[in-house]
Every structure is written in C-alpha cells, then in structure tokens.
N, C-alpha and C. Protein backbone atom coordinates (compact mmCIF):
# COMPACT_ATOMS: atom_id res chain seq x y z
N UNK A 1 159.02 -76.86 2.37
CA UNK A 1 157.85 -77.46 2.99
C UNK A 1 157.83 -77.13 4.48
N UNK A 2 156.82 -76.32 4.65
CA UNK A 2 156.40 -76.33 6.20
C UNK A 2 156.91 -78.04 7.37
N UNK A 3 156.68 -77.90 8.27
CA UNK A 3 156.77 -78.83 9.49
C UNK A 3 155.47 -79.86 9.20
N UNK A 4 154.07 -79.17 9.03
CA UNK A 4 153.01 -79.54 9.33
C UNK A 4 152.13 -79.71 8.12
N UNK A 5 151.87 -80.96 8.04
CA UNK A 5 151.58 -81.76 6.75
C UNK A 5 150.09 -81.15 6.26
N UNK A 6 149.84 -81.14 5.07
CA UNK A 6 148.27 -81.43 5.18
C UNK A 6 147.27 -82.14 5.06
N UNK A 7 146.62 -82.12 6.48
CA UNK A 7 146.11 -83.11 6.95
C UNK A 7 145.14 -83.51 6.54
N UNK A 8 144.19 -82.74 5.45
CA UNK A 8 142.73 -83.44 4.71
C UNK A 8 143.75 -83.59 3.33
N UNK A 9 144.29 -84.23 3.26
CA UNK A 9 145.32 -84.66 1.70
C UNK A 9 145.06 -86.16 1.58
N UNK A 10 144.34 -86.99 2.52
CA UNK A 10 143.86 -88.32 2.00
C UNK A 10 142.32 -88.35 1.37
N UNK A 11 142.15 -86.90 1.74
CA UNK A 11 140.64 -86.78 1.01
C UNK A 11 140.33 -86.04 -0.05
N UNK A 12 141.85 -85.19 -0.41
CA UNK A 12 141.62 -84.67 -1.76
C UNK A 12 141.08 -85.73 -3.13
N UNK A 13 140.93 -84.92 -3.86
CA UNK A 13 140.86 -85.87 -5.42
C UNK A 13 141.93 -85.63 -6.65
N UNK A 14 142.81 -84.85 -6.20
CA UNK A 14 144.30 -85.01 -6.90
C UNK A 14 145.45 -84.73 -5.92
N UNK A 15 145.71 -85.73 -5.58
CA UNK A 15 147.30 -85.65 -4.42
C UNK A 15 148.46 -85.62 -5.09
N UNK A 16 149.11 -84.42 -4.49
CA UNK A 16 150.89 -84.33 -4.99
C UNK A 16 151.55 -85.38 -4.50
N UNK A 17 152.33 -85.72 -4.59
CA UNK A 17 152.83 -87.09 -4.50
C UNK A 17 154.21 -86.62 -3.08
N UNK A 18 154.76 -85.61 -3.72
CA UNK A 18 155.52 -84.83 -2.42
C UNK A 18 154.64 -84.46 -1.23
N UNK A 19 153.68 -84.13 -1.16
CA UNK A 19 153.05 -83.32 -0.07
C UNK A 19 152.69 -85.10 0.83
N UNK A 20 151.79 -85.79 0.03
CA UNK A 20 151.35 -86.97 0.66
C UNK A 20 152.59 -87.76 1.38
N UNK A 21 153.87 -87.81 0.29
CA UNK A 21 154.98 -88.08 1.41
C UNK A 21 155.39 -87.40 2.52
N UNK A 22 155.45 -86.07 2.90
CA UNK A 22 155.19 -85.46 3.87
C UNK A 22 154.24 -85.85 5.25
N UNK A 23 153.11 -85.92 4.87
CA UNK A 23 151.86 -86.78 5.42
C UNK A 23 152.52 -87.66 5.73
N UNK A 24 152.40 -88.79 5.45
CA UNK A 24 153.10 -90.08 6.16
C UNK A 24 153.89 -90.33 6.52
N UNK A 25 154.98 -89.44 6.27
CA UNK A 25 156.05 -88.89 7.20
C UNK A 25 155.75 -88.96 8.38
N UNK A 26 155.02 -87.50 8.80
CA UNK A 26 154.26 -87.41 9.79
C UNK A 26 153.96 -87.43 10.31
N UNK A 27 153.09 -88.92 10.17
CA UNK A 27 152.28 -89.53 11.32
C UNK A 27 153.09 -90.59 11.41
N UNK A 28 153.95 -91.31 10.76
CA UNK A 28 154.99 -92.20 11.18
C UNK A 28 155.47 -91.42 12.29
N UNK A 29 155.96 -90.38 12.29
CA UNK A 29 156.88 -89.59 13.49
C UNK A 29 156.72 -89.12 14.74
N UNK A 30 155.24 -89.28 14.42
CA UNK A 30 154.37 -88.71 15.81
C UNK A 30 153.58 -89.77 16.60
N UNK A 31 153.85 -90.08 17.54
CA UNK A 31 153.23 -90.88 18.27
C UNK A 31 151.89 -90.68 18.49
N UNK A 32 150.77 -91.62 18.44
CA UNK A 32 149.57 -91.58 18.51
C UNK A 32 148.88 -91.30 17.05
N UNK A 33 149.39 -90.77 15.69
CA UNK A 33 148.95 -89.80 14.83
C UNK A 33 148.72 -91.04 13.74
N UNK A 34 149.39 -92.91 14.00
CA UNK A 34 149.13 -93.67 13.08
C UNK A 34 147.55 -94.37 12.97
N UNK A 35 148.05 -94.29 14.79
CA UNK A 35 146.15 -94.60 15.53
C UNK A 35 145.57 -94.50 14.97
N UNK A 36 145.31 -92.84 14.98
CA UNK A 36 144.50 -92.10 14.29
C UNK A 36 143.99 -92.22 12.74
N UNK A 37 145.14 -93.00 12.19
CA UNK A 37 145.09 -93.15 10.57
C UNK A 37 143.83 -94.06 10.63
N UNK A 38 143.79 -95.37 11.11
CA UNK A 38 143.13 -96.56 10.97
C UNK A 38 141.95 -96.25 12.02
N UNK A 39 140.61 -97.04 11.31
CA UNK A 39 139.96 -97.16 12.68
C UNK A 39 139.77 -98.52 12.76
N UNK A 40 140.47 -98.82 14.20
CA UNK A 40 140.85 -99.95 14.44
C UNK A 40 139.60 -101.03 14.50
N UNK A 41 138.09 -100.41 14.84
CA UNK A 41 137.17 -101.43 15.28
C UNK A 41 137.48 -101.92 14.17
N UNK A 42 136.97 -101.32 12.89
CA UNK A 42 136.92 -101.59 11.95
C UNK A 42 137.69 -102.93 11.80
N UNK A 43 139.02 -102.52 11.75
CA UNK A 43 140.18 -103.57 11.76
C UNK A 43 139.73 -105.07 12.26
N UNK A 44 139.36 -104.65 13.96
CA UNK A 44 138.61 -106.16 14.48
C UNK A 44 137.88 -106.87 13.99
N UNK A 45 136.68 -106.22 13.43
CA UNK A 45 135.48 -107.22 12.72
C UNK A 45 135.69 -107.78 11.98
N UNK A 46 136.71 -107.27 10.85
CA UNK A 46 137.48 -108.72 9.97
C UNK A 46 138.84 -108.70 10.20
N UNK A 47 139.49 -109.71 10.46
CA UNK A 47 140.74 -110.60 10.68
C UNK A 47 141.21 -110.33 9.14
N UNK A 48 140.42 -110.77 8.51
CA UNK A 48 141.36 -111.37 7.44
C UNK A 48 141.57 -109.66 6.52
N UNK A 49 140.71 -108.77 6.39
CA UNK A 49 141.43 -107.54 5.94
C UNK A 49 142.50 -107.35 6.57
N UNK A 50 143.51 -106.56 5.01
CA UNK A 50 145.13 -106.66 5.20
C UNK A 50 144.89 -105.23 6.13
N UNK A 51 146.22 -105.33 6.75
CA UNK A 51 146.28 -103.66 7.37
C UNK A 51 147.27 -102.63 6.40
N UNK A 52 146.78 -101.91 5.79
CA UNK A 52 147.26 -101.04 5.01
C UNK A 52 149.24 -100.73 5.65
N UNK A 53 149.75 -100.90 4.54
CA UNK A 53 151.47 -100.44 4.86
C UNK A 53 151.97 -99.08 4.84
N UNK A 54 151.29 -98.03 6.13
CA UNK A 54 151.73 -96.95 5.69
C UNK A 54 153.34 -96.89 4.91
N UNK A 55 154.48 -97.21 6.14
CA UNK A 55 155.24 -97.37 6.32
C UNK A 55 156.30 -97.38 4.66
N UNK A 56 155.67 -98.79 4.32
CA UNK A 56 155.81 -99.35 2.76
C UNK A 56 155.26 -98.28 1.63
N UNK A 57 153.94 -97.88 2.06
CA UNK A 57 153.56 -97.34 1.00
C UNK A 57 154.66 -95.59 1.11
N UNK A 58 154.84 -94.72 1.91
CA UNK A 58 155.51 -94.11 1.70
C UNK A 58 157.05 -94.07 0.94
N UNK A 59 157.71 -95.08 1.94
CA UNK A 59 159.23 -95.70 0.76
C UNK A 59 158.78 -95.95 -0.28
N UNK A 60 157.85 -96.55 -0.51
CA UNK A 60 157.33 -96.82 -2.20
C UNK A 60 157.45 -95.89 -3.04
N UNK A 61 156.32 -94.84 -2.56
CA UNK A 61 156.23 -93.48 -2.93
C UNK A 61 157.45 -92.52 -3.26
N UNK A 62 158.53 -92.78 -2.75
CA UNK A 62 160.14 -92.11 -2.82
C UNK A 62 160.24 -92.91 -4.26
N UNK A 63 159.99 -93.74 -4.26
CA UNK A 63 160.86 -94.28 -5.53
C UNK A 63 160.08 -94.06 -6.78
N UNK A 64 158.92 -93.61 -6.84
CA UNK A 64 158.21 -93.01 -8.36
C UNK A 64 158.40 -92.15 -8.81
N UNK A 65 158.29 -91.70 -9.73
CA UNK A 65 158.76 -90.51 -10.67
C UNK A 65 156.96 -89.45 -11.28
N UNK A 66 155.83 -90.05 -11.09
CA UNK A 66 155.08 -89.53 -11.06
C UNK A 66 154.87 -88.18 -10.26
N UNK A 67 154.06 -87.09 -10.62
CA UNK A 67 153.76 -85.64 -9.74
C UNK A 67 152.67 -85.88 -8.97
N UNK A 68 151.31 -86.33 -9.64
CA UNK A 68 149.93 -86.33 -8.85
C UNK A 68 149.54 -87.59 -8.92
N UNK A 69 148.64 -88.00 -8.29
CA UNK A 69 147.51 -88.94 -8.47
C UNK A 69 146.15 -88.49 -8.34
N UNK A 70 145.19 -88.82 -9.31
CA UNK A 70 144.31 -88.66 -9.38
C UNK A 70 142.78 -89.60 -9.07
N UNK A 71 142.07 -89.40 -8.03
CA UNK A 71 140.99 -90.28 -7.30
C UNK A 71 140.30 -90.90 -8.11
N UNK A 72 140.09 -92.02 -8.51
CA UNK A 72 139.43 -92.28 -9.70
C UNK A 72 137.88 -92.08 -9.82
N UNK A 73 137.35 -91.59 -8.68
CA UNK A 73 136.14 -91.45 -9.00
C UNK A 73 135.60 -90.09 -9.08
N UNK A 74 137.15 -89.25 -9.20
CA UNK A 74 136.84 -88.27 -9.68
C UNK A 74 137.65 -88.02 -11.51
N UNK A 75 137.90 -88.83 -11.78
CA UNK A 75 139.08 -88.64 -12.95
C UNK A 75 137.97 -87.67 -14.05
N UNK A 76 136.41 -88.29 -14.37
CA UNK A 76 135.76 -87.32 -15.27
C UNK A 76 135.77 -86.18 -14.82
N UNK A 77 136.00 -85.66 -14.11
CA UNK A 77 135.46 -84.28 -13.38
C UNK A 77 136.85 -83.71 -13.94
N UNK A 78 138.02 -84.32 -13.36
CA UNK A 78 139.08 -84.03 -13.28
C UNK A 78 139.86 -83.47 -14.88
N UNK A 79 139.53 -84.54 -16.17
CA UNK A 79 139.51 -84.76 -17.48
C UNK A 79 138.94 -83.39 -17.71
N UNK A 80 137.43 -83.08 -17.50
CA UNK A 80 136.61 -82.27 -18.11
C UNK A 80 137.09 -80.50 -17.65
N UNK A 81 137.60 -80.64 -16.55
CA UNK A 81 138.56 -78.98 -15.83
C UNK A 81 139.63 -78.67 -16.78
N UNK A 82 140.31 -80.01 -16.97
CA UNK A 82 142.09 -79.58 -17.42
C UNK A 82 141.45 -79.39 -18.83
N UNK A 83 140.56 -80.01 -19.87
CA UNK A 83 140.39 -79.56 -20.93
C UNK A 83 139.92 -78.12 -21.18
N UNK A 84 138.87 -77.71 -19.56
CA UNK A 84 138.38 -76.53 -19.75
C UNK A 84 139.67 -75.36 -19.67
N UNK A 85 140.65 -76.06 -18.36
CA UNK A 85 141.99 -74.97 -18.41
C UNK A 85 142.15 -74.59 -19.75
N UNK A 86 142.49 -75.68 -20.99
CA UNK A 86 143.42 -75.20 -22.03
C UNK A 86 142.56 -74.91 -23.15
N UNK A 87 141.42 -75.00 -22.70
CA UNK A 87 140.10 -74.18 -24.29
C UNK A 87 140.01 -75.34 -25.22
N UNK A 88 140.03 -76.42 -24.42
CA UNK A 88 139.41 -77.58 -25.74
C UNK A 88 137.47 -77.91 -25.62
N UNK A 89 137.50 -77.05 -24.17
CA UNK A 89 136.06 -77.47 -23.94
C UNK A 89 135.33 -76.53 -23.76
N UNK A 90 134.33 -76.17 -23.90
CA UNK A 90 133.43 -75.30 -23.43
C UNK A 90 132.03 -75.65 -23.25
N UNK A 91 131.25 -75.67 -21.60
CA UNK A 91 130.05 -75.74 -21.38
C UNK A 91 128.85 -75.69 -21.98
N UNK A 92 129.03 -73.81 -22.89
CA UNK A 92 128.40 -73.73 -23.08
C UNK A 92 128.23 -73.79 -24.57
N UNK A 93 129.27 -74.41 -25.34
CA UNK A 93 128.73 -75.11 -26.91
C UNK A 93 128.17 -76.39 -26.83
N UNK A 94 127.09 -76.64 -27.94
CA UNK A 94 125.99 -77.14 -28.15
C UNK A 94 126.69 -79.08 -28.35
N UNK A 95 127.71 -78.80 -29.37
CA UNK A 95 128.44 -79.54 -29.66
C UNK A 95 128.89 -80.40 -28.56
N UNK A 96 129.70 -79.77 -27.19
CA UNK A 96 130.34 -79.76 -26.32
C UNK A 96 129.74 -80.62 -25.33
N UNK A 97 128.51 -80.38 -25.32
CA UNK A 97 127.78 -80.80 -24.51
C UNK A 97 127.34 -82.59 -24.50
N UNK A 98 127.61 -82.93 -25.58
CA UNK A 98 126.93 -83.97 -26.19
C UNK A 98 128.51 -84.63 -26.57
N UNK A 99 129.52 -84.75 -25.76
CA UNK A 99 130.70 -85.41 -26.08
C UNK A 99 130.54 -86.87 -24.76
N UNK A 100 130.77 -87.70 -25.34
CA UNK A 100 130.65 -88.92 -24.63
C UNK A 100 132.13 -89.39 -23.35
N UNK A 101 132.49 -88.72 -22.40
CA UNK A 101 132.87 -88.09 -21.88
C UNK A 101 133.61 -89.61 -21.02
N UNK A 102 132.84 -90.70 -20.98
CA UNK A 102 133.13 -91.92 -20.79
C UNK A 102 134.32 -92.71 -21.72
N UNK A 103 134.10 -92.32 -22.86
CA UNK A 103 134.93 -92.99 -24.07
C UNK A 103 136.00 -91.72 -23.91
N UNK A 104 135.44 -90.57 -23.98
CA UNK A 104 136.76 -89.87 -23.98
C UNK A 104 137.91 -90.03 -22.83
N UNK A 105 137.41 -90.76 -21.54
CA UNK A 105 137.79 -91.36 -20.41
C UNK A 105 138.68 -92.17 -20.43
N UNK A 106 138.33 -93.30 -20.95
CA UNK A 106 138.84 -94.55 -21.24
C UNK A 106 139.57 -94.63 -22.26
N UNK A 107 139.87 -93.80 -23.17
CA UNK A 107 140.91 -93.63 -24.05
C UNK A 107 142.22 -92.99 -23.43
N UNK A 108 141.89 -91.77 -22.58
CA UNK A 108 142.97 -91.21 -22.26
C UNK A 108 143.59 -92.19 -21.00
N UNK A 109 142.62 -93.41 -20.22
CA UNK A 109 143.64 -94.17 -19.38
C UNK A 109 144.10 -95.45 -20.20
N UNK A 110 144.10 -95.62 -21.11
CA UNK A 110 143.90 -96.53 -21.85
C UNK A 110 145.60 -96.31 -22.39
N UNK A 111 145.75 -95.09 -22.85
CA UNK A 111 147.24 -94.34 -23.27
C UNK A 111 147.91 -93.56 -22.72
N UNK A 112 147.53 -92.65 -21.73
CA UNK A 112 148.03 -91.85 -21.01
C UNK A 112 148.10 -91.83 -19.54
N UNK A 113 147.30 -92.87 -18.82
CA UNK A 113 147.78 -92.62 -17.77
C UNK A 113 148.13 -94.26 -16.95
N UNK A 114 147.92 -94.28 -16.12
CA UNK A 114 148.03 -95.37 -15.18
C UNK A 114 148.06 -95.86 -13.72
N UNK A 115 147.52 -96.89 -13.67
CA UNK A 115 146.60 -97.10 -12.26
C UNK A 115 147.72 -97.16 -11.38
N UNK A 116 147.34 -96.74 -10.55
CA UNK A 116 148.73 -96.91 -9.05
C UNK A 116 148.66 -98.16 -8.31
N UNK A 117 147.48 -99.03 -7.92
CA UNK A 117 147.45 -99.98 -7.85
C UNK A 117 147.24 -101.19 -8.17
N UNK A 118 147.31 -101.24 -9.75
CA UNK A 118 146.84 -101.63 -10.34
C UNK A 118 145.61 -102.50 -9.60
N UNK A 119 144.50 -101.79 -9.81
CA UNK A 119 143.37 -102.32 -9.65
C UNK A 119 143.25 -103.92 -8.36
N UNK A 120 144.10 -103.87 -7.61
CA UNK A 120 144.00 -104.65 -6.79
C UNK A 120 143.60 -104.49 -5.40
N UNK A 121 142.68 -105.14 -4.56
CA UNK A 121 141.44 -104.66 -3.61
C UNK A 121 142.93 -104.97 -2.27
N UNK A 122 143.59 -106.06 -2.65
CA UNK A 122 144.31 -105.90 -1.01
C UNK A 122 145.96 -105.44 -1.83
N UNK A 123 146.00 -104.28 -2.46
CA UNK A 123 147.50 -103.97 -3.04
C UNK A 123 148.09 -103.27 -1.48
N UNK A 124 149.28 -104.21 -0.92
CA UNK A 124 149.65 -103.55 0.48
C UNK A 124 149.97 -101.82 1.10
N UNK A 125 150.29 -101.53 -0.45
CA UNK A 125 150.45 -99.64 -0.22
C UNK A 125 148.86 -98.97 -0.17
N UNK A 126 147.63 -99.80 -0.67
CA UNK A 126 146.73 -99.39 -0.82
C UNK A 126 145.91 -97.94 -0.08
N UNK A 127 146.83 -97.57 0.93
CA UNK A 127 146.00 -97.07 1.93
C UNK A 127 144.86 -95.99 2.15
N UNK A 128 144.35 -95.68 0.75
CA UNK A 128 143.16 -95.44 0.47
C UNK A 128 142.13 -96.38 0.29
N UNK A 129 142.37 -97.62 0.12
CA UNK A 129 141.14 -98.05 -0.75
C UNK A 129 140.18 -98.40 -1.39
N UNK A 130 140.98 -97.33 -2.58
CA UNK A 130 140.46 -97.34 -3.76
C UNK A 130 141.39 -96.94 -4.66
N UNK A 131 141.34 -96.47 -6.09
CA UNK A 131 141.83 -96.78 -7.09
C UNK A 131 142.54 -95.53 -7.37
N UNK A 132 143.43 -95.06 -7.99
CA UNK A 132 143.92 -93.70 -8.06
C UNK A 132 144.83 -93.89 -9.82
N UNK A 133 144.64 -92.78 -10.51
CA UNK A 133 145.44 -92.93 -11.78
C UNK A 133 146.89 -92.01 -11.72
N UNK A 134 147.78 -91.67 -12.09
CA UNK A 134 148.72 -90.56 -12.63
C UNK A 134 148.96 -91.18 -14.14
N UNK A 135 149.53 -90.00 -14.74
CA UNK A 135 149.88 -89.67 -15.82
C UNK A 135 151.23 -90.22 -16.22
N UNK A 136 151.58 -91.22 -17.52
CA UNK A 136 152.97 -91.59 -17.59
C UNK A 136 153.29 -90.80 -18.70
C-alpha cells in the first residue's frame, strides 16, 4: 500500500475494507485532515447528533473478517453487474428483463449478506450515514 490513501473512498459504492482502513488511518495521523472529515457547522446546529467515531470505527474495522462493503443504495446496481460478470444475466434477453430485481434483492440480504450497522441511525462507527451490506 502506497503512503497516500484514497481519498474519494467515502464516496465509492463498494469499499475494500483494507484501503478504507488506510483512509482513517490517515487522517487520524495528519493534523488538520479530521477537520476536514466533518463539517462542523453542521455539527453546531444540532447538539444532540452523535459525532461519528472515526477513531472507533477504524479499530473496529481491524477486527472484521469481511473484504468489501457495499452502499446500500447502490446494492441493485451492484447485484445486477456481479450477475452480469458471471453470465447469469443478460440485458438483452426478453426474459431477463422482466426479473423482479427487488425480491431477487431481498433474498440475497436476507441469506447472504449483512448490514454493517445494523440499520441503526446513531450506530457510533457510522461514519457514513447510511447503511452499507458485505457478504458473510
């Protein structure tokens, strides 16, 4: 791994889980670069929003065994590529087209994958949020 993290990796829609520890590495290490994480007005106007745990959420991150996470509001997009990688899907059959893509959704998180925060609005590692899945 290079020195120098990458820096649009809180805005991807599938994060390596190594690289993002890198990232918060990072800006833990660099003075001024946590600033930068938060925008603080923001912060002021409500009191009672938690302040995200970089800190926490990185050590956290050491201790999972997961590879990626995936943005949840991209997970259909995401579902519908990896099927196209391995030839279960194709655009342009008639059939294909007309697959309910929602149910096929919710089945595969239903058994295969799982929420990172579990769905909680102030989860302290949150520091996206929003909701993110990986694969168990």
């Amino acid at each position: 791994m290079s020195n120098q993290p990458n820096h649009d990796i809180m805005n991807a829609n599938v994060i390596d889980r190594e690289e993002l520890i890198q990232y918060l590495t990072w800006i833990l290490e660099n003075d001024g670069e946590l600033e930068k994480f938060y925008d603080r007005e923001l912060l002021r106007e409500d009191e009672d929003d938690p302040v995200p745990d970089v800190l926490g959420c990185r050590d956290w991150l050491r201790d999972q065994d997961f590879d990626n996470i995936i943005r949840e509001s991209y997970f259909q997009e995401y579902t519908q590529e990896l099927y196209q990688d391995i030839g279960e899907y194709d655009l342009k059959s008639f059939l294909h087209r007309h697959l309910n893509w929602n149910a096929i959704c919710q089945e595969l998180l239903d058994n295969d994958y799982d929420r990172l925060f579990d769905n909680e609005d102030d989860h302290p590692y949150n520091i996206f949020g929003e909701e993110f899945y990986y694969h168990i």
